[in-house]
C-alpha atoms as a PDB file:
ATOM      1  CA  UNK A   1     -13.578 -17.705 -12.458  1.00  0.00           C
ATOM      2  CA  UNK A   2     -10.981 -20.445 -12.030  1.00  0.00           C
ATOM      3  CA  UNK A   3     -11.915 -23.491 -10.019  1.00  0.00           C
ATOM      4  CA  UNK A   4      -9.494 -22.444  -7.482  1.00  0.00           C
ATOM      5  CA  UNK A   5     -10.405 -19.302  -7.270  1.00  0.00           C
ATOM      6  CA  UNK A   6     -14.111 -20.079  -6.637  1.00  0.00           C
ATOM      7  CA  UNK A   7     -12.753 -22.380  -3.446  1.00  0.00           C
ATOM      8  CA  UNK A   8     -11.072 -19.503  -2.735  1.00  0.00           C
ATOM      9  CA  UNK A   9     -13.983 -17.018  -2.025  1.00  0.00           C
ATOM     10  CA  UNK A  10     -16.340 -20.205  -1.235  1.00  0.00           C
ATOM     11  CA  UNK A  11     -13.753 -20.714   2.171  1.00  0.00           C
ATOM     12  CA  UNK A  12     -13.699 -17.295   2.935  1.00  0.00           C
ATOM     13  CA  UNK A  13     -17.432 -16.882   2.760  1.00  0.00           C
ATOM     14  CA  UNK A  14     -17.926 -19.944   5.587  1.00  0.00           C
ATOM     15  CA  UNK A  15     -16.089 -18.323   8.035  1.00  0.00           C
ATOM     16  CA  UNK A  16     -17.965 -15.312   7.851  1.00  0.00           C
ATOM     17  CA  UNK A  17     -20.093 -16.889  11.104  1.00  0.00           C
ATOM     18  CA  UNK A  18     -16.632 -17.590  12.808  1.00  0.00           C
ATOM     19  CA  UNK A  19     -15.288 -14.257  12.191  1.00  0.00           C
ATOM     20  CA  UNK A  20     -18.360 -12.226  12.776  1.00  0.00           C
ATOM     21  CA  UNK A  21     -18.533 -13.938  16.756  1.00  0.00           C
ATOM     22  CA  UNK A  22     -15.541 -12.825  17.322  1.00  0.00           C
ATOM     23  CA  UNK A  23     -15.468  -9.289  15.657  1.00  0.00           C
ATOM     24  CA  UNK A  24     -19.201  -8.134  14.830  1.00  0.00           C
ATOM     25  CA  UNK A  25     -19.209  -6.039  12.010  1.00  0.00           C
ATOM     26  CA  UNK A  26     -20.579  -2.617  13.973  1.00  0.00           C
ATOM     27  CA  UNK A  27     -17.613  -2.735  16.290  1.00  0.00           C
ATOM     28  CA  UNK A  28     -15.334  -2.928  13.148  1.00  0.00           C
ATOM     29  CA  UNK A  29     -17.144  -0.328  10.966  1.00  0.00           C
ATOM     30  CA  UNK A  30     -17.050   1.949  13.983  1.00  0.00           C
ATOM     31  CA  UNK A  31     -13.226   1.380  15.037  1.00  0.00           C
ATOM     32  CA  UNK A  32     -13.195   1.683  10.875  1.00  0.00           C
ATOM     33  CA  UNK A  33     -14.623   4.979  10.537  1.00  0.00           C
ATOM     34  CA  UNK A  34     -12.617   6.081  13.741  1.00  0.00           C
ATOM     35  CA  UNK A  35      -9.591   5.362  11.635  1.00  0.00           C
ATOM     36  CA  UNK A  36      -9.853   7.625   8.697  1.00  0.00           C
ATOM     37  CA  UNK A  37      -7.858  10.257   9.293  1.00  0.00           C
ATOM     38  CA  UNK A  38      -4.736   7.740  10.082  1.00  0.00           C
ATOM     39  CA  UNK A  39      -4.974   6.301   6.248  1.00  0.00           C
ATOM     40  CA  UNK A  40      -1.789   6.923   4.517  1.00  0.00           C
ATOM     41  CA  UNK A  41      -2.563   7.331   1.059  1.00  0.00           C
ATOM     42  CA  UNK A  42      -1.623   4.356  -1.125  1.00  0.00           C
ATOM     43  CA  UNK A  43      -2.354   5.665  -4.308  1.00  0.00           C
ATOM     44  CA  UNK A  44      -0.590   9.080  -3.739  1.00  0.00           C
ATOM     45  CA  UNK A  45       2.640   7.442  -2.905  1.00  0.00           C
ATOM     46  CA  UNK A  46       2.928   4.952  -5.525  1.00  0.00           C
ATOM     47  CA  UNK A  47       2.807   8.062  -7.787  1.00  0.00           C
ATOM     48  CA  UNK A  48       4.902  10.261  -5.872  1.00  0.00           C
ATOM     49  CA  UNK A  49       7.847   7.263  -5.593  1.00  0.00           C
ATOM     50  CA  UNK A  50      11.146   7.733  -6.919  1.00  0.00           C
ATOM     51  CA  UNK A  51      11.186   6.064 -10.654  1.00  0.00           C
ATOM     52  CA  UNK A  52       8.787   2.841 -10.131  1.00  0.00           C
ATOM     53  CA  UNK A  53       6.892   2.496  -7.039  1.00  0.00           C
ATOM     54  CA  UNK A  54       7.905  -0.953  -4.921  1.00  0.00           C
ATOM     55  CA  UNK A  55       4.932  -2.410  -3.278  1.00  0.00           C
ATOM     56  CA  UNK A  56       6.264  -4.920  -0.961  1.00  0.00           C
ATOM     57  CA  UNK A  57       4.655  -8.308   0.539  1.00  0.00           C
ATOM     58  CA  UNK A  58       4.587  -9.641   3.606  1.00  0.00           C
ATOM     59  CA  UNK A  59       3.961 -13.117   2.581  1.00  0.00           C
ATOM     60  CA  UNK A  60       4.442 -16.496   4.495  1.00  0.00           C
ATOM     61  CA  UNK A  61       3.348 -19.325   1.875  1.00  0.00           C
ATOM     62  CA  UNK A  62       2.021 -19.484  -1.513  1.00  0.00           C
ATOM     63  CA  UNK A  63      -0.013 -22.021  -3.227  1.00  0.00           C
ATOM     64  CA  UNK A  64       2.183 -21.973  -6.143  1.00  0.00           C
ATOM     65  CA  UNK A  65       5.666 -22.253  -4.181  1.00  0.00           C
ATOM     66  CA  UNK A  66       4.705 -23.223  -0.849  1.00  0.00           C
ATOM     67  CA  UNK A  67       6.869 -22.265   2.666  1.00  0.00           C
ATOM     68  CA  UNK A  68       8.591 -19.334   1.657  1.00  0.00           C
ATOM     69  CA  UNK A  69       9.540 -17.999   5.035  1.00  0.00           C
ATOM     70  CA  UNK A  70      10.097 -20.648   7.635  1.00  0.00           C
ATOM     71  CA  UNK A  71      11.244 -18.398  10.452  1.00  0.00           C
ATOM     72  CA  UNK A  72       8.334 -15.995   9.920  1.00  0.00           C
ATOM     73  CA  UNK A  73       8.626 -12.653  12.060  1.00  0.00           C
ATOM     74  CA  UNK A  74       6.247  -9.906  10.119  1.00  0.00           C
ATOM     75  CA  UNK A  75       7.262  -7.347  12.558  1.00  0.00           C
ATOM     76  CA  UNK A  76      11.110  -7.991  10.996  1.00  0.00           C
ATOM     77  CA  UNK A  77       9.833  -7.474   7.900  1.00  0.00           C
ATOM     78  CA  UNK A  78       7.771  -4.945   7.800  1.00  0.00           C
ATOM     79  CA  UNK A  79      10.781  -3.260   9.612  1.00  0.00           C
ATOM     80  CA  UNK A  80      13.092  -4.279   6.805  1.00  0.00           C
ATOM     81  CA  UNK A  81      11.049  -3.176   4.197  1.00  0.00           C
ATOM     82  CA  UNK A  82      10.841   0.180   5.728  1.00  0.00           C
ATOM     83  CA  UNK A  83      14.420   0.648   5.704  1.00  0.00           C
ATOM     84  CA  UNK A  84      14.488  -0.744   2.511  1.00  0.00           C
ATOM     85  CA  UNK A  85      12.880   1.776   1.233  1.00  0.00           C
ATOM     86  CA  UNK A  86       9.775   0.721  -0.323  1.00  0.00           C
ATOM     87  CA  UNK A  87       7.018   2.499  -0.766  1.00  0.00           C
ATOM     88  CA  UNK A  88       4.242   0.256   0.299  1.00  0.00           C
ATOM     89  CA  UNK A  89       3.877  -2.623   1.965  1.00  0.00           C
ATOM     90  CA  UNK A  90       0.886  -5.738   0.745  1.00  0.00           C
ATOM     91  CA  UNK A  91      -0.094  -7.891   3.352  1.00  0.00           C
ATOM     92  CA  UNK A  92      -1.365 -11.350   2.586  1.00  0.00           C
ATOM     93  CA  UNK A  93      -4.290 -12.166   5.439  1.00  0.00           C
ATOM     94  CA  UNK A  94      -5.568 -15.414   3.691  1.00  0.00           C
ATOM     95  CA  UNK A  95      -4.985 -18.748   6.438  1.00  0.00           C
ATOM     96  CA  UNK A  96      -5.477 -21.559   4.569  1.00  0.00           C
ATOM     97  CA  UNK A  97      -3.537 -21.471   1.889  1.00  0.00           C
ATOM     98  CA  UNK A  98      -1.577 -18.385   2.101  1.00  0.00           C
ATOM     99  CA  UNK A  99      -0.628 -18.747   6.058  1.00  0.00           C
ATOM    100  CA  UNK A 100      -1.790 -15.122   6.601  1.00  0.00           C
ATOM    101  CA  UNK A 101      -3.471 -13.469   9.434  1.00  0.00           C
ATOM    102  CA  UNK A 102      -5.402 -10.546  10.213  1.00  0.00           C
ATOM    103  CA  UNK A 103      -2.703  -9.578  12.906  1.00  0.00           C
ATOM    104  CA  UNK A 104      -0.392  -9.638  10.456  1.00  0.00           C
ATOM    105  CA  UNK A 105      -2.483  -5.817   8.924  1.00  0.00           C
ATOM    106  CA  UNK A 106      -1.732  -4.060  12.652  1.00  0.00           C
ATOM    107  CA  UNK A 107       1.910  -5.443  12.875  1.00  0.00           C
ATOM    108  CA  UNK A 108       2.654  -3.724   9.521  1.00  0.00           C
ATOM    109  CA  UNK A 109       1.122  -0.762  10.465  1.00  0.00           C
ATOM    110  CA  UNK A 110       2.838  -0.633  13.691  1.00  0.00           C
ATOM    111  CA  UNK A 111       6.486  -1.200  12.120  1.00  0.00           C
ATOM    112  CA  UNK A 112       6.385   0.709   9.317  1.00  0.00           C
ATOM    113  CA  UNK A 113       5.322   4.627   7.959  1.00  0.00           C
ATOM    114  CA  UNK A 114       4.253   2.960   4.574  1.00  0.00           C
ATOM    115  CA  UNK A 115       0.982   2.617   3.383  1.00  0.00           C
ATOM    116  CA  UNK A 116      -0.321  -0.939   3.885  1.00  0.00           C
ATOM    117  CA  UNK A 117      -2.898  -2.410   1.766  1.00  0.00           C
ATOM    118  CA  UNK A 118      -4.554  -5.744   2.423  1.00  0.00           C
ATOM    119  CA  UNK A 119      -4.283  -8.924  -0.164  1.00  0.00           C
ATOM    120  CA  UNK A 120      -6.872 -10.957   0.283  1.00  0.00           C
ATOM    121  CA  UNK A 121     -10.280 -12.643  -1.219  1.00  0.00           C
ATOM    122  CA  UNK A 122     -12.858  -9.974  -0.056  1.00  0.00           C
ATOM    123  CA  UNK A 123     -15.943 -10.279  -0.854  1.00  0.00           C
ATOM    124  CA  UNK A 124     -18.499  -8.713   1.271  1.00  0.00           C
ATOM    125  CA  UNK A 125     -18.819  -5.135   3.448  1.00  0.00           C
ATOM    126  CA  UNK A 126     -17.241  -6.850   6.803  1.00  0.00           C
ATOM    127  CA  UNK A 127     -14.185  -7.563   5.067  1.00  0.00           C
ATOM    128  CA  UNK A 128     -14.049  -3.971   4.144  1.00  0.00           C
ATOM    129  CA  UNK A 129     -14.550  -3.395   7.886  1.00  0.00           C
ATOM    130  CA  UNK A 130     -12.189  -5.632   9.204  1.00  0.00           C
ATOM    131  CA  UNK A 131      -8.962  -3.950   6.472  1.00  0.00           C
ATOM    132  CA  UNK A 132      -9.892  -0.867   8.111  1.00  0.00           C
ATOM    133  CA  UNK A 133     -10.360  -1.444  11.283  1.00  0.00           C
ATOM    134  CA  UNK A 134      -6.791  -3.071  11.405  1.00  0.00           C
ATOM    135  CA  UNK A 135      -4.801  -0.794  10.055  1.00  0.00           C
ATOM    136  CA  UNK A 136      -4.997  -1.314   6.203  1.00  0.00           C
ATOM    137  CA  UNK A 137      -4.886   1.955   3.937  1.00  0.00           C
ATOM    138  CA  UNK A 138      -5.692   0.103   1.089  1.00  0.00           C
ATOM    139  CA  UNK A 139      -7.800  -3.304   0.052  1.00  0.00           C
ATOM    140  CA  UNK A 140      -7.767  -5.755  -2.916  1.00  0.00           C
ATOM    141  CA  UNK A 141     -10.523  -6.335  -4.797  1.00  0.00           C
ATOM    142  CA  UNK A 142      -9.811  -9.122  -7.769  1.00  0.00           C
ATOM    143  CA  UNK A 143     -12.685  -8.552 -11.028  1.00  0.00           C
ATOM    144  CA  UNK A 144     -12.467 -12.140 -11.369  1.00  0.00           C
ATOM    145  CA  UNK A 145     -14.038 -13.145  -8.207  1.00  0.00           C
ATOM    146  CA  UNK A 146     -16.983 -10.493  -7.954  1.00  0.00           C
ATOM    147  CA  UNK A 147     -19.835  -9.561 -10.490  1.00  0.00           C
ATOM    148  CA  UNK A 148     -20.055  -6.017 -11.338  1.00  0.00           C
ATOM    149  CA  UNK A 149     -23.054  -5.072  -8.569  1.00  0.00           C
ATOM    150  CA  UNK A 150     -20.276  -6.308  -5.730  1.00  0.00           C
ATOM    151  CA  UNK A 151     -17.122  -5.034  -7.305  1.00  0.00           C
ATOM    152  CA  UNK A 152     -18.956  -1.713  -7.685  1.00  0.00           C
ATOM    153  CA  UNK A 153     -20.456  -2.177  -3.657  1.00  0.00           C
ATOM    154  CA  UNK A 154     -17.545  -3.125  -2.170  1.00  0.00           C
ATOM    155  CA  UNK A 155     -15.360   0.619  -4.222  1.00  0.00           C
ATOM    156  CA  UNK A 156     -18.286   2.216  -2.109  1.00  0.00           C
ATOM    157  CA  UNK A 157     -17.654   0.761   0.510  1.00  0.00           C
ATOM    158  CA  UNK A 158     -14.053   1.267   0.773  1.00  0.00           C
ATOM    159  CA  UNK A 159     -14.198   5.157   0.206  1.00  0.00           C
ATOM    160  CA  UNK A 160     -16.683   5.035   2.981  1.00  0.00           C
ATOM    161  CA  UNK A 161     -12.817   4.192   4.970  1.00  0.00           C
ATOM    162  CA  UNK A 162     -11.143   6.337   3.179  1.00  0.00           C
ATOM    163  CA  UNK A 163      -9.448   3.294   2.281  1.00  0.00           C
ATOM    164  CA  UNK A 164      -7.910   3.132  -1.683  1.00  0.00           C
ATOM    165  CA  UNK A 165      -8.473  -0.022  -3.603  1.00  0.00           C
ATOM    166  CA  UNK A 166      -6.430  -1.785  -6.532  1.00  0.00           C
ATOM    167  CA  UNK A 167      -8.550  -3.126  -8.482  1.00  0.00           C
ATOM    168  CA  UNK A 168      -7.015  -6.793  -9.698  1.00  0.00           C
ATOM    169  CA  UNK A 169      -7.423  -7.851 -13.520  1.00  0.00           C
ATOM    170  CA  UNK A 170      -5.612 -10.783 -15.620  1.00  0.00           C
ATOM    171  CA  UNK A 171      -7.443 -10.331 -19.079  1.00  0.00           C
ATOM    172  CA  UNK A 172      -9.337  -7.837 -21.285  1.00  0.00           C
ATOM    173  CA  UNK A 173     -13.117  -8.044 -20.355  1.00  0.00           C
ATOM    174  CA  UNK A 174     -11.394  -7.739 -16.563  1.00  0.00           C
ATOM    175  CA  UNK A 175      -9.787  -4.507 -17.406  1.00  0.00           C
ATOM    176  CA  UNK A 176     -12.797  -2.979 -18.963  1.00  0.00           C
ATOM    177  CA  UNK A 177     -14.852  -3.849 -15.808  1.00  0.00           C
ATOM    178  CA  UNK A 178     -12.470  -1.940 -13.222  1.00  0.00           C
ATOM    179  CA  UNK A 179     -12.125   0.927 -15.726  1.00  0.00           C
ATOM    180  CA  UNK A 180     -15.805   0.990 -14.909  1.00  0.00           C
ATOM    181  CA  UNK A 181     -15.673   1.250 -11.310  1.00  0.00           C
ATOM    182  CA  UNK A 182     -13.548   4.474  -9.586  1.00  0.00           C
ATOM    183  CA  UNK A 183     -10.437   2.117  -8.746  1.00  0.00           C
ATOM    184  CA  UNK A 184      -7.696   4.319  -6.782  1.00  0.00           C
ATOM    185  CA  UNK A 185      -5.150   1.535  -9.050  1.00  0.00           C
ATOM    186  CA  UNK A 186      -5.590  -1.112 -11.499  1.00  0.00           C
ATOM    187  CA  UNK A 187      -3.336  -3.916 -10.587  1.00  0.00           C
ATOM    188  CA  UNK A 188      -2.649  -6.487 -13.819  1.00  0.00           C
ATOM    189  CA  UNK A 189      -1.803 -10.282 -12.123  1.00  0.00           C
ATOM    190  CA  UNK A 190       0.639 -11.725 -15.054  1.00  0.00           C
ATOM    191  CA  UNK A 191      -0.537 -14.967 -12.742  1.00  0.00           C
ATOM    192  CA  UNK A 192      -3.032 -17.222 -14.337  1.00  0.00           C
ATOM    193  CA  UNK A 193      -4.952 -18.781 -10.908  1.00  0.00           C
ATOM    194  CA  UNK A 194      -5.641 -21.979 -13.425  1.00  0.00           C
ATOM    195  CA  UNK A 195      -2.036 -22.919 -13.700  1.00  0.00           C
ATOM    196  CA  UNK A 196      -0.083 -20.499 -11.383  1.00  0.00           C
ATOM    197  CA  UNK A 197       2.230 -20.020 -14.386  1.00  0.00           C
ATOM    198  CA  UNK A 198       3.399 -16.549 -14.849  1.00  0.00           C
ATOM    199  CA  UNK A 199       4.303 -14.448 -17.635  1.00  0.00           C
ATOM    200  CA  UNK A 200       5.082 -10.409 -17.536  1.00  0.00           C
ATOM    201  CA  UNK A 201       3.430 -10.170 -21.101  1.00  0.00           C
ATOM    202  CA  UNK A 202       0.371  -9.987 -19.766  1.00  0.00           C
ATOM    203  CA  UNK A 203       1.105  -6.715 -18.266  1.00  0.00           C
ATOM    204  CA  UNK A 204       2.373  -5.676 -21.809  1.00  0.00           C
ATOM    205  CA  UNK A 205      -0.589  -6.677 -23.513  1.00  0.00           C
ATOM    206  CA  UNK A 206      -2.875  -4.654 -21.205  1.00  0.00           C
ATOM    207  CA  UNK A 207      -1.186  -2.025 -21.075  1.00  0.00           C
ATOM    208  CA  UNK A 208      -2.075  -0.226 -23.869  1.00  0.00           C
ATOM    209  CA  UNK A 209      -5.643  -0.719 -23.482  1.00  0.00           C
ATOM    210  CA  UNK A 210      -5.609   1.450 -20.055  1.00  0.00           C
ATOM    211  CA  UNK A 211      -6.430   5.677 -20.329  1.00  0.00           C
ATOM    212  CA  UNK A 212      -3.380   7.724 -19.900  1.00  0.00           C
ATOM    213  CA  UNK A 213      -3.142   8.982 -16.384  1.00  0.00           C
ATOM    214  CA  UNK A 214      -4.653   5.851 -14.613  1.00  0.00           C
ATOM    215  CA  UNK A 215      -2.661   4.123 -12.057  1.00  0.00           C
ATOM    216  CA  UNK A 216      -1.363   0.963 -13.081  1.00  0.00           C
ATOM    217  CA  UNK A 217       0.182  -1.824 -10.623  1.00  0.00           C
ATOM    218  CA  UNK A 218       1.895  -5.008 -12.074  1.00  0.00           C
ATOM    219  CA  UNK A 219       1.372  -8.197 -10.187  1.00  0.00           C
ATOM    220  CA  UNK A 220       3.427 -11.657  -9.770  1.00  0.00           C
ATOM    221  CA  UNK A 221       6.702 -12.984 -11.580  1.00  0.00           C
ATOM    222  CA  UNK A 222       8.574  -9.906 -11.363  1.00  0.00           C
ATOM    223  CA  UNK A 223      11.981 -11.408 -10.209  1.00  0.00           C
ATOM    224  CA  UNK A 224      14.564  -9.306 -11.986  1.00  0.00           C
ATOM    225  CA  UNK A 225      15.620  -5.550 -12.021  1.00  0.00           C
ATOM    226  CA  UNK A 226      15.261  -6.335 -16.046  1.00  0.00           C
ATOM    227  CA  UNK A 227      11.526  -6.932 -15.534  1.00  0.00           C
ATOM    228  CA  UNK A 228      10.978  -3.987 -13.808  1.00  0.00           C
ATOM    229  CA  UNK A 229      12.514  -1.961 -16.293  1.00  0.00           C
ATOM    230  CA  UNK A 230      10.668  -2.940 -19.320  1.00  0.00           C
ATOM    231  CA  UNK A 231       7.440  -2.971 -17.940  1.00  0.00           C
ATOM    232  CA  UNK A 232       7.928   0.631 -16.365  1.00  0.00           C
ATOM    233  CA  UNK A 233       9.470   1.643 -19.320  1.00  0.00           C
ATOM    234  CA  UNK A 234       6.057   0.426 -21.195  1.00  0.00           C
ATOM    235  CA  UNK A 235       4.216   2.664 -18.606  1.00  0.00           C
ATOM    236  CA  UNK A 236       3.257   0.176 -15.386  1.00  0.00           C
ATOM    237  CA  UNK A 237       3.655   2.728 -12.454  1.00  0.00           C
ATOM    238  CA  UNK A 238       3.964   0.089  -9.461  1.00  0.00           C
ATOM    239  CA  UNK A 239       5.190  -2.990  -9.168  1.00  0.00           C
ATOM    240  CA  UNK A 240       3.994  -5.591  -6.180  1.00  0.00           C
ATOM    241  CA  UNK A 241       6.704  -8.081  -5.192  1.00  0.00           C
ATOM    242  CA  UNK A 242       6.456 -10.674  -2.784  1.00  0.00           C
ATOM    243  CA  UNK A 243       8.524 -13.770  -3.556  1.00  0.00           C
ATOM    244  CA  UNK A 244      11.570 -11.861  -4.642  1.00  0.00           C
ATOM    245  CA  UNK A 245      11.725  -9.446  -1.951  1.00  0.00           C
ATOM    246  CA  UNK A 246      10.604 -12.299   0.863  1.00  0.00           C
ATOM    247  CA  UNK A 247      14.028 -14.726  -0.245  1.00  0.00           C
ATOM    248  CA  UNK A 248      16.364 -11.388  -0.508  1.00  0.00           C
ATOM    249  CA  UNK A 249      19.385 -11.369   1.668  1.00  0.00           C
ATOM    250  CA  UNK A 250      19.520  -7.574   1.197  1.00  0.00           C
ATOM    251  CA  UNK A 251      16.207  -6.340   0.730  1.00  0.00           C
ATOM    252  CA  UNK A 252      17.560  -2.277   0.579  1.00  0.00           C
ATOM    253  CA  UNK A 253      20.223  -3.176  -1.820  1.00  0.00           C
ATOM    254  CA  UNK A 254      17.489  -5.377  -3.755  1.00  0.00           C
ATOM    255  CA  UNK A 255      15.208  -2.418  -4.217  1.00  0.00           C
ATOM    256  CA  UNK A 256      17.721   0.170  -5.144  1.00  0.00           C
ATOM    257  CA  UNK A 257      19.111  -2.374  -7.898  1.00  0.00           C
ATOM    258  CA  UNK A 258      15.383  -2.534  -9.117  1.00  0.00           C
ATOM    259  CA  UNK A 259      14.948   1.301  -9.073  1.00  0.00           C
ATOM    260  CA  UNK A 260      18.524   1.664 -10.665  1.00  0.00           C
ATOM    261  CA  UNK A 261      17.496  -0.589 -13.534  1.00  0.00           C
ATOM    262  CA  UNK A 262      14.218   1.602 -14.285  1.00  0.00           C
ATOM    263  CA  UNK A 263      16.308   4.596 -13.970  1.00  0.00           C
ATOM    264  CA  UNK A 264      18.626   3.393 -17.007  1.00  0.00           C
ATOM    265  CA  UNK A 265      16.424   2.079 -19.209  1.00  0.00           C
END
């Protein structure tokens, strides 16, 4: 685990106390399990999308870039993205260094029909709780920040919501530890969290290591319609976008361009 990362999860593990005051878990894992039948499948729709499947993020700040929405409305968003036509939307909930909030999960929900999943450094069951809970249909789960006892407890847990997870890996040993575990998605980060540079040929080079018929996602530094279509071309099935999507002017005439470009290649 990067150095970075490990702050990561070490943050979000001390407010644990904070956040279990104000939410306790049973409340959350009851208003959870109340929630099932409202999940929207994420998995189902990324492989029911026309040509590749646009996961779209609601994303204030980045580590890596900084500010990338000043005036940030994530009602407006979500609402854009849904007439956009994507066919998911990834909400960042990390404060700190991401500017996300847990509000952020309901406001989706509430302004869009698209599956939401939640992007963020979860490591225990009350995270679980708290994604569904607030609306998420989906959760992130990154290899790199959990052993396999955890990564493998938290899957559990998240069927327990009926909530799908995507299963984040950046390198070889990563990928064969989610194909262990019954990930609804494998998502492949192209970002390496010691540098923050990215580069789409990690996608590529995974890629042929994963068993026909799983669900792949491919995360970070897709910028260009061309990106798109090579990688889904290769065989990625989704593609998560936040950056890109977050500066466009014209967010529907962004994703049919990316769609388009799949669709010639």
């Amino acid at each position: 685990m990067s150095d970075f990362l490990a702050r990561l999860y070490a943050a979000k593990a001390a407010t644990l106390v904070e956040e279990e005051a104000r939410e306790s878990y049973f409340d959350l894992e009851a208003r959870g399990l109340e929630r099932r039948s409202e999940r929207r499948p994420f998995a189902t729709a990324l492989r029911r999308a026309r040509g590749p499947a646009v996961i779209a993020e609601i994303k204030r700040a980045s580590p890596s870039v900084g500010l990338i929405a000043r005036n940030f409305d994530a009602a407006a968003i979500a609402s854009r993205y849904e007439t956009a036509g994507v066919d998911a939307i990834s909400v960042l909930t990390e404060a700190d260094h991401f500017l996300g909030d847990l509000a952020y999960l309901d406001v989706a929900r509430s302004n869009s029909t698209r599956p939401v999943l939640r992007k963020d450094f979860l490591s225990t069951p009350y995270h679980i709780a708290q994604a569904a809970a607030h609306g998420a249909d989906a959760v992130l789960l990154i290899v790199a920040g959990l052993d396999d006892a955890t990564l493998r407890a938290l899957c559990a847990e998240a069927s327990r919501y009926a909530l799908d997870t995507l299963v984040e890996v950046h390198d070889e040993e990563e990928l064969q530890r989610a194909l262990a575990v019954d990930a609804a998605a494998i998502g492949i980060n192209n970002r390496d969290l010691r540098t923050f540079e990215t580069d789409l040929r990690i996608t590529e080079h995974l890629l042929p290591s994963v068993p026909a018929g799983r669900l792949v996602v491919s995360e970070s530094g897709v910028h260009e319609p061309g990106d798109i279509a090579n990688l889904h071309a290769k065989g990625a099935r989704g593609f998560l976008i936040g950056e890109a999507l977050m500066r466009a002017e014209d967010p529907s005439a962004f994703v049919d361009e990316l769609k388009a470009a799949a669709a010639r290649a």
